[in-house]
Protein backbone atom coordinates (compact mmCIF):
# COMPACT_ATOMS: atom_id res chain seq x y z
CA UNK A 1 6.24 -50.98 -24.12
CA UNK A 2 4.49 -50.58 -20.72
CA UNK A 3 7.63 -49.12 -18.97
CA UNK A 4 7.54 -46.33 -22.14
CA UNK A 5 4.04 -46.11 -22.13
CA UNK A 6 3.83 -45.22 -17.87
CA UNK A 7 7.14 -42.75 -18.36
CA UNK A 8 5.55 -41.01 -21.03
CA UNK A 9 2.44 -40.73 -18.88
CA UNK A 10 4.19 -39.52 -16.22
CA UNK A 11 6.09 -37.26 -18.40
CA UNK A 12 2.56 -35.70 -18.83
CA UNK A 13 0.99 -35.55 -15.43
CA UNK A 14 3.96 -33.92 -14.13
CA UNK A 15 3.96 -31.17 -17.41
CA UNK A 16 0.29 -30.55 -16.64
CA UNK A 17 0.88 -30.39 -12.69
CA UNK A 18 3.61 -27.95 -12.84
CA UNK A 19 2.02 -24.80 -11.38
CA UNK A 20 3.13 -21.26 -12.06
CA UNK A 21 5.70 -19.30 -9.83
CA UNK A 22 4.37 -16.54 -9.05
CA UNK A 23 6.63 -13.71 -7.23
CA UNK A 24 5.17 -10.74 -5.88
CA UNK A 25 7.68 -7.92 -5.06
CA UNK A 26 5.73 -6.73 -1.29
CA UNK A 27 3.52 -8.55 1.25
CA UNK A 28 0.60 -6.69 0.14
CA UNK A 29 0.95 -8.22 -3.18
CA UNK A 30 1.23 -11.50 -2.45
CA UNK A 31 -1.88 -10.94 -0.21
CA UNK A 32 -3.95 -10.48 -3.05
CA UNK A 33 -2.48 -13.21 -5.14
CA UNK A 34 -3.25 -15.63 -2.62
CA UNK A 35 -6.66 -15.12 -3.42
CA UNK A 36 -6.02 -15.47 -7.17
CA UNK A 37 -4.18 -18.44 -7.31
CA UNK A 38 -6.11 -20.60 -4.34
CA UNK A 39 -6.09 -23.94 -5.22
CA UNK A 40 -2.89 -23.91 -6.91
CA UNK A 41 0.54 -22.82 -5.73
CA UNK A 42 0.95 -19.89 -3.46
CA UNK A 43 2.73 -17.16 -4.75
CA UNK A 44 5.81 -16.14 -3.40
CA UNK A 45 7.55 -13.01 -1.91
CA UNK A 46 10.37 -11.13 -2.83
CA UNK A 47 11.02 -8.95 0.14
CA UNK A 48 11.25 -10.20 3.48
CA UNK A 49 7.71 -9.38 5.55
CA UNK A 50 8.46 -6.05 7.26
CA UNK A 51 10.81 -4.41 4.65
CA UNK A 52 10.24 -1.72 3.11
CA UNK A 53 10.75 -1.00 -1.11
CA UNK A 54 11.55 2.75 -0.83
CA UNK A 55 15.14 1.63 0.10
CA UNK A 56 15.96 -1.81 -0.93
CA UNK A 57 19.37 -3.53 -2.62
CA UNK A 58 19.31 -6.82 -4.35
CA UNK A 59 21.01 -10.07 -4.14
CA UNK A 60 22.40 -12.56 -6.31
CA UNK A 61 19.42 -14.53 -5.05
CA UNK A 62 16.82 -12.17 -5.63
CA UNK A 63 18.02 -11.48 -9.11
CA UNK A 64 17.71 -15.33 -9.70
CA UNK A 65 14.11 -15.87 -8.13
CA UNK A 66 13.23 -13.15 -10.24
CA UNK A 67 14.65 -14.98 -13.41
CA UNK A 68 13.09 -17.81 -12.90
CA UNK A 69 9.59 -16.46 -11.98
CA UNK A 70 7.04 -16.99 -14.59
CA UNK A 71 5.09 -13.83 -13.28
CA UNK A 72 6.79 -10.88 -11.45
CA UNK A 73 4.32 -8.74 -10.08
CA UNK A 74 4.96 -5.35 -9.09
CA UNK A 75 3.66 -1.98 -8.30
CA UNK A 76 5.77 -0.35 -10.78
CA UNK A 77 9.41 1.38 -11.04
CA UNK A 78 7.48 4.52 -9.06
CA UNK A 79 7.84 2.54 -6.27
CA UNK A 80 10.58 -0.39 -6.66
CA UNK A 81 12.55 0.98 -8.64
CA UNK A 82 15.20 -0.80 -7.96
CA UNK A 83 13.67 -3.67 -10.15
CA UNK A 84 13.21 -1.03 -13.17
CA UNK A 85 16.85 -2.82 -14.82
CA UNK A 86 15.34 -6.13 -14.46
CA UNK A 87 11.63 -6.08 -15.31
CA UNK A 88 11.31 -3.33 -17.62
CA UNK A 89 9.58 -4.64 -20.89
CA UNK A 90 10.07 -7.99 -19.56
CA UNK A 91 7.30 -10.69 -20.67
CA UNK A 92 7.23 -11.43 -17.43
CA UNK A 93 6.60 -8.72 -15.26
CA UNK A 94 2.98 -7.32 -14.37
CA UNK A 95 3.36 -3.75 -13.58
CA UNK A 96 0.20 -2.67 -11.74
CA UNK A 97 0.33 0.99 -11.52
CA UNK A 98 0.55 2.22 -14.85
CA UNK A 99 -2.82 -0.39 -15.74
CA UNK A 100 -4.65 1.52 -12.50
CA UNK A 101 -6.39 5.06 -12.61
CA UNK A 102 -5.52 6.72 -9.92
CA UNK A 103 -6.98 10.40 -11.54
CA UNK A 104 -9.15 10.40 -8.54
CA UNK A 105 -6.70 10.32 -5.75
CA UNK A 106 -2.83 11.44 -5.90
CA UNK A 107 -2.06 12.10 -9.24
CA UNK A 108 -0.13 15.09 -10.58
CA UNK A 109 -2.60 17.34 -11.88
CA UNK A 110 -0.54 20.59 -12.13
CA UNK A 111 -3.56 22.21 -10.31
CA UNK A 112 -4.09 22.81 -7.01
CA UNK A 113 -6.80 21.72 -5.22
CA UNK A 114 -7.01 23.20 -1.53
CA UNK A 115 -9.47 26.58 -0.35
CA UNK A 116 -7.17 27.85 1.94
CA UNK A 117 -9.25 31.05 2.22
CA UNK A 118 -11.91 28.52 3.62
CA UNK A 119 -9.06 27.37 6.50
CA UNK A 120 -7.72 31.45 7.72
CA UNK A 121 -8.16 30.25 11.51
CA UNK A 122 -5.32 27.70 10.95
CA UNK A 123 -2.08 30.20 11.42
CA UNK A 124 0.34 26.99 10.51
CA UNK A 125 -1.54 26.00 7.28
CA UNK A 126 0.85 27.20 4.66
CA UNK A 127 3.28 24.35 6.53
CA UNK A 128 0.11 22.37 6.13
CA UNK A 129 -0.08 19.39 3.81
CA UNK A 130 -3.72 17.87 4.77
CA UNK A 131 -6.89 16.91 3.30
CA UNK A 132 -8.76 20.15 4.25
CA UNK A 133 -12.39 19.63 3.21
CA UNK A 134 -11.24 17.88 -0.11
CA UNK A 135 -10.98 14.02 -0.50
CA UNK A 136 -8.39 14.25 -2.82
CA UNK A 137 -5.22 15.14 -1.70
CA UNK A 138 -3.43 16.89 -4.64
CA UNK A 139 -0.68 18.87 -3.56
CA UNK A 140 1.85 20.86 -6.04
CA UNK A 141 5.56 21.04 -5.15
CA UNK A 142 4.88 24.11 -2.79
CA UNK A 143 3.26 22.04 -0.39
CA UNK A 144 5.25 19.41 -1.07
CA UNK A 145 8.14 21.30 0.27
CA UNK A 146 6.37 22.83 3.23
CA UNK A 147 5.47 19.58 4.49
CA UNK A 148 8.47 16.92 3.88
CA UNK A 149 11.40 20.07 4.22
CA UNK A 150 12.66 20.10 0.54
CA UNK A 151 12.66 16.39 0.39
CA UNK A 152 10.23 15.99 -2.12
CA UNK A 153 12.05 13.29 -4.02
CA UNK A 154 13.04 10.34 -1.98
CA UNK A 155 15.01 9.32 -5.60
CA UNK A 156 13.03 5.95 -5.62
CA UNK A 157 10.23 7.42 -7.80
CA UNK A 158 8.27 8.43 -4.78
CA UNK A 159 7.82 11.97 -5.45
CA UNK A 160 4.85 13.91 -3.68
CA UNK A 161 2.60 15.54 -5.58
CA UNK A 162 2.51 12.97 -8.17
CA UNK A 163 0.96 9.19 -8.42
CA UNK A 164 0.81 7.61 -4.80
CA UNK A 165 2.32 4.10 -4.85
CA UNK A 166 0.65 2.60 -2.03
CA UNK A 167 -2.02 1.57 -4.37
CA UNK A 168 -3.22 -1.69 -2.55
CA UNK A 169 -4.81 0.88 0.10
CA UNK A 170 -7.84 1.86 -2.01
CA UNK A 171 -10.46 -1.43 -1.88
CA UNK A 172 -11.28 -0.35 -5.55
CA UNK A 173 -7.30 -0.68 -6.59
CA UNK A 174 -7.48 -3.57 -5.00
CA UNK A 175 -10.13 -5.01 -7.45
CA UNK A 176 -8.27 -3.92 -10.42
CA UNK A 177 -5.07 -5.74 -9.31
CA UNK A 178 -6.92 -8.85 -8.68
CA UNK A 179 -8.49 -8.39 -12.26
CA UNK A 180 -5.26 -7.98 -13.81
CA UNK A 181 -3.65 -10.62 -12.06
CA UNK A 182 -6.17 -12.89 -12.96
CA UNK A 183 -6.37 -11.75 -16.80
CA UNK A 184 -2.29 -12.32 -17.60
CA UNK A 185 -2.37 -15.84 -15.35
CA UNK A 186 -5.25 -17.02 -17.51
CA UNK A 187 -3.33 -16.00 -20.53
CA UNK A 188 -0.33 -17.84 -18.65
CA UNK A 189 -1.64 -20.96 -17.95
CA UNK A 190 -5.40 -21.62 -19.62
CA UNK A 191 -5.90 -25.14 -18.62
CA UNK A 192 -7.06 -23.49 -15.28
CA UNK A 193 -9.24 -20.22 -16.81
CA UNK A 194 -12.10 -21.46 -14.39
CA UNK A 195 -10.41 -21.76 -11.21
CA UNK A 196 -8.77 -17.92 -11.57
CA UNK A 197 -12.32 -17.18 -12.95
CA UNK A 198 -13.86 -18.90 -9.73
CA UNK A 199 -10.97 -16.92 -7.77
CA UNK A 200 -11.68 -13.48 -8.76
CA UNK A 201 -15.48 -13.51 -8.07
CA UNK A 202 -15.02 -14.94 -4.55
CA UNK A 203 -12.16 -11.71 -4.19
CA UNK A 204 -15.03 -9.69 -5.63
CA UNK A 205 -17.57 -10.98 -3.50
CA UNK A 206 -15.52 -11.15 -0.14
CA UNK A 207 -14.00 -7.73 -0.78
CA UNK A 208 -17.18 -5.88 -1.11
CA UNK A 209 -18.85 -7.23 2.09
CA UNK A 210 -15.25 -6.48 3.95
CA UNK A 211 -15.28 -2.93 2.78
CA UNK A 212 -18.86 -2.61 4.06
CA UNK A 213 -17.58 -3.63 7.34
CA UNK A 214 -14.29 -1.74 7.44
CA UNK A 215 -16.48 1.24 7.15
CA UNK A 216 -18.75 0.52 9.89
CA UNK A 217 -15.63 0.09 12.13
CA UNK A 218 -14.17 3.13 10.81
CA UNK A 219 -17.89 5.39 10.87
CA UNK A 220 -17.06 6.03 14.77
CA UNK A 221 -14.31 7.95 14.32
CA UNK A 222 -15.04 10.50 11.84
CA UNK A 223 -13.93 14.05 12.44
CA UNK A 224 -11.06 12.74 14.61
CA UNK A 225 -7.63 13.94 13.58
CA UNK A 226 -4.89 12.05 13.62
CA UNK A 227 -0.84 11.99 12.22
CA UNK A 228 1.01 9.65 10.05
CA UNK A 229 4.45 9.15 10.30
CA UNK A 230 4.89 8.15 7.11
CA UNK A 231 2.38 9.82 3.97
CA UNK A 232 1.11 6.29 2.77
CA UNK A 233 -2.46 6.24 3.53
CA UNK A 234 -3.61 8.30 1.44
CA UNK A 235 -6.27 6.20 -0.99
CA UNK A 236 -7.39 4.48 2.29
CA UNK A 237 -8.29 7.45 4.27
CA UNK A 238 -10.15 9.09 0.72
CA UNK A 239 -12.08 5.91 0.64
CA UNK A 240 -13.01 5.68 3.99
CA UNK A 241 -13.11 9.71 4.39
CA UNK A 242 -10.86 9.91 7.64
CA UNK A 243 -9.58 12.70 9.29
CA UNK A 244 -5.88 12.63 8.73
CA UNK A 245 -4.23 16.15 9.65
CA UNK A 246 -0.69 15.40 7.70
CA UNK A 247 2.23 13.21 7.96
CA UNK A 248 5.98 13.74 9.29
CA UNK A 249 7.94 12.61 5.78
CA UNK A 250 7.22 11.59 2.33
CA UNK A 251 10.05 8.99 2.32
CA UNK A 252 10.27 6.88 5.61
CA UNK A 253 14.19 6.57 5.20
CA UNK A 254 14.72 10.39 5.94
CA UNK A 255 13.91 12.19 8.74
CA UNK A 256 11.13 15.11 8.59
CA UNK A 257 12.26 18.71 9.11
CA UNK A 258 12.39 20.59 11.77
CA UNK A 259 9.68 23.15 10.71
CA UNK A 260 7.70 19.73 10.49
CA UNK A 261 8.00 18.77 13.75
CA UNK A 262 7.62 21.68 15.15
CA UNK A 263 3.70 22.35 13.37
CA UNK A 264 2.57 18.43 14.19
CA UNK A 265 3.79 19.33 17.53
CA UNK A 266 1.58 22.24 18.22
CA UNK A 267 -1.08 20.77 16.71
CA UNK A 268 -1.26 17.79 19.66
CA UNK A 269 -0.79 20.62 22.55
CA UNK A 270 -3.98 22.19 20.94
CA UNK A 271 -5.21 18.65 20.89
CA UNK A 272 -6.08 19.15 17.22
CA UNK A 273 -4.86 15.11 16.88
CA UNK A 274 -6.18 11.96 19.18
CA UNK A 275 -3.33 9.79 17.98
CA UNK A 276 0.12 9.82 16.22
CA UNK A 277 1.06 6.79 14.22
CA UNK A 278 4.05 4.74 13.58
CA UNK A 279 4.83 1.78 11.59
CA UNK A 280 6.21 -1.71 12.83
CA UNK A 281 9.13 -1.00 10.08
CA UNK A 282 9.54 2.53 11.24
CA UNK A 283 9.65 3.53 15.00
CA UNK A 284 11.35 6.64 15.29
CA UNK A 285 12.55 8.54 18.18
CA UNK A 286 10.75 11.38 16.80
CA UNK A 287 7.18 10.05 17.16
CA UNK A 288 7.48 9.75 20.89
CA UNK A 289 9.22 13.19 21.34
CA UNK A 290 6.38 14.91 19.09
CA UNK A 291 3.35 13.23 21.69
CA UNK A 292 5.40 14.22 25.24
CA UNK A 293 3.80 16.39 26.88
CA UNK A 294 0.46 16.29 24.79
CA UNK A 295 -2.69 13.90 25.34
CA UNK A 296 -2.08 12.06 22.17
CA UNK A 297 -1.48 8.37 21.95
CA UNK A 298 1.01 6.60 19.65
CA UNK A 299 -0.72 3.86 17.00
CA UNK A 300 1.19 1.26 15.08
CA UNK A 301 -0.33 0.95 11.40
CA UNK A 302 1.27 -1.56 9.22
CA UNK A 303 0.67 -0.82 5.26
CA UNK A 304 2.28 -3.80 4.66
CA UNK A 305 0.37 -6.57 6.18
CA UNK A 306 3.88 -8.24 7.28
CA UNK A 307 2.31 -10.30 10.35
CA UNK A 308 -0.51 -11.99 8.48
CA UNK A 309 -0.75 -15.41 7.33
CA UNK A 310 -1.10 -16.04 3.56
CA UNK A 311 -4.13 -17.07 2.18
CA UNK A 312 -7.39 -16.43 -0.14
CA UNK A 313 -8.75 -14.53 2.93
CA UNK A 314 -5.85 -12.63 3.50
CA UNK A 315 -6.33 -9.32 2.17
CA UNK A 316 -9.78 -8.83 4.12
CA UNK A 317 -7.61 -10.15 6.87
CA UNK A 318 -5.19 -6.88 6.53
CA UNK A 319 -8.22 -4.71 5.62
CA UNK A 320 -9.46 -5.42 9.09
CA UNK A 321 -6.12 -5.19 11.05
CA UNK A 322 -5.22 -1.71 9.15
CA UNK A 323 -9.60 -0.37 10.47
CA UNK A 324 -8.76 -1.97 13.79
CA UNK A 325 -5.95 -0.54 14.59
CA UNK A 326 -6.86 2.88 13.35
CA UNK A 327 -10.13 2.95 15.31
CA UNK A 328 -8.15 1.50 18.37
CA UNK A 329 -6.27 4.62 19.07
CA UNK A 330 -8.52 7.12 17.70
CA UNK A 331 -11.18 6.16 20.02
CA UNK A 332 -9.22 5.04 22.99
CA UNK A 333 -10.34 1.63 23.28
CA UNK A 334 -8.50 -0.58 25.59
């Protein structure tokens, strides 16, 4: 009777000690999680730190870990869309963009928001997809086209002009998603409602008083224009109202016209731009070509956070890196 009575026991510990797998499709994700689920077991990744989801394939083993996940959380098939087959409608799947409003920032709104009467000294600004004096950046398919040469649709659901995916790049997205996360893990796994509970405020807490820093980092270099290689910063540089100019493509994969080019390049000989960004996943030959011969420096930005270590201070940690490295360039720090 004792030997039943300790297996049964252990039987139970082990039930009530099993944790929940939690899989989170990109690095910025799983940033947040870790926060979420401290104290418990660290969610997981899907992609590799450093790659990118606008052009991804799976493998057996990625179609597996996904199986077997109790939570699969994603940004949505606007952005992996190579998931949509798998996790569409699927009890386990959190799909975070369609639960986000993102009305204030790049939505489709069919209207277009830019006074380019207020902007007649720029003589490139019909190839000129920027923020003007507007935080929003709403564009309609006309810019879209000026900007990105035609390539408007990167056919992975990343279409310009409609919602940005990059939604862990707004502070106030980032809320939500730690919200939501913690909501459907509660519903998941109840016994630990407090510690989720206890989670979220310390996110709550930490992420206000990190946004309140990022923008005294940031308050330095207002007015100061600056490039992106790749258009993914938009809800950061609304929230933080930074000077961004434009960006060479819409979809890193594909190179940005010539047209393109051309206008970004003009802009650094008239030294309309400090800096010219890149991306740790996307280094192109074009990005040093563009800056020859002009006084602008090349930045690395990293949306994805691929370098940093997980944990529940993690996302502040990439909030800071992301300011840092921004204000590094822009105001020629060495």
């Amino acid at each position: 009777m004792r030997a039943l009575f300790l297996l049964t026991l252990s039987l139970l510990l082990s039930g009530q000690a099993r944790a929940l797998e939690v899989l989170t499709t990109i690095k910025p994700l799983q940033l947040i999680a870790s926060a979420i689920t401290d104290g418990s077991k660290a969610p997981e990744l899907l992609l590799a730190p450093g790659t990118s989801p606008h052009d991804y394939a799976l493998r057996p083993s990625d179609v597996r870990r996904i199986k077997q996940a109790d939570l699969v959380v994603w940004v949505g098939p606007e952005l992996e869309g190579f998931l949509t087959p798998l996790l569409e409608n699927q009890a386990n799947s959190l799909a975070l963009l369609a639960q986000i409003d993102t009305d204030d920032h790049h939505t489709a709104s069919g209207q277009e928001h830019h006074d380019h009467a207020g902007h007649a000294d720029h003589a490139d600004h019909a190839d000129h997809a920027d923020h003007d004096d507007h935080p929003n950046r709403h564009h309609d398919k006309h810019d879209a086209d000026n900007i990105a040469g035609d390539n408007d649709d990167d056919g992975h659901g990343h279409r310009h002009g409609e919602q940005d995916t990059h939604i862990w790049l707004d502070p106030h997205h980032a809320e939500k998603i730690a919200s939501l996360l913690a909501e459907r893990l509660i519903q998941l796994d109840p016994n630990n409602h407090d510690l989720y509970q206890r989670n979220l405020a310390a996110f709550r807490a930490g992420l206000d008083e990190t946004d309140r820093q990022v923008a005294d980092r940031l308050a330095a270099t207002a007015g100061i224009g600056y490039f992106v290689f790749h258009d993914a910063y938009g809800y950061w540089e609304d929230h933080y109202q930074l000077a961004s100019l434009g960006y060479f493509t819409v979809n890193p994969e594909r190179a940005p016209g010539a047209r393109t080019v051309s206008r970004i390049h003009k802009s650094l000989q008239q030294s309309q731009a400090q800096c010219v960004f890149a991306e740790p996943q996307f280094r192109p030959a074009v990005v040093e070509a563009v800056v020859r011969g002009t006084e602008a420096r090349i930045g690395i930005l990293d949306p994805l956070g691929a370098d940093i270590k997980i944990g529940a201070q993690s996302y502040f940690t990439f909030m800071f890196q992301l300011a840092n490295s921004m204000a590094v360039c822009l105001l020629n720090e060495t």
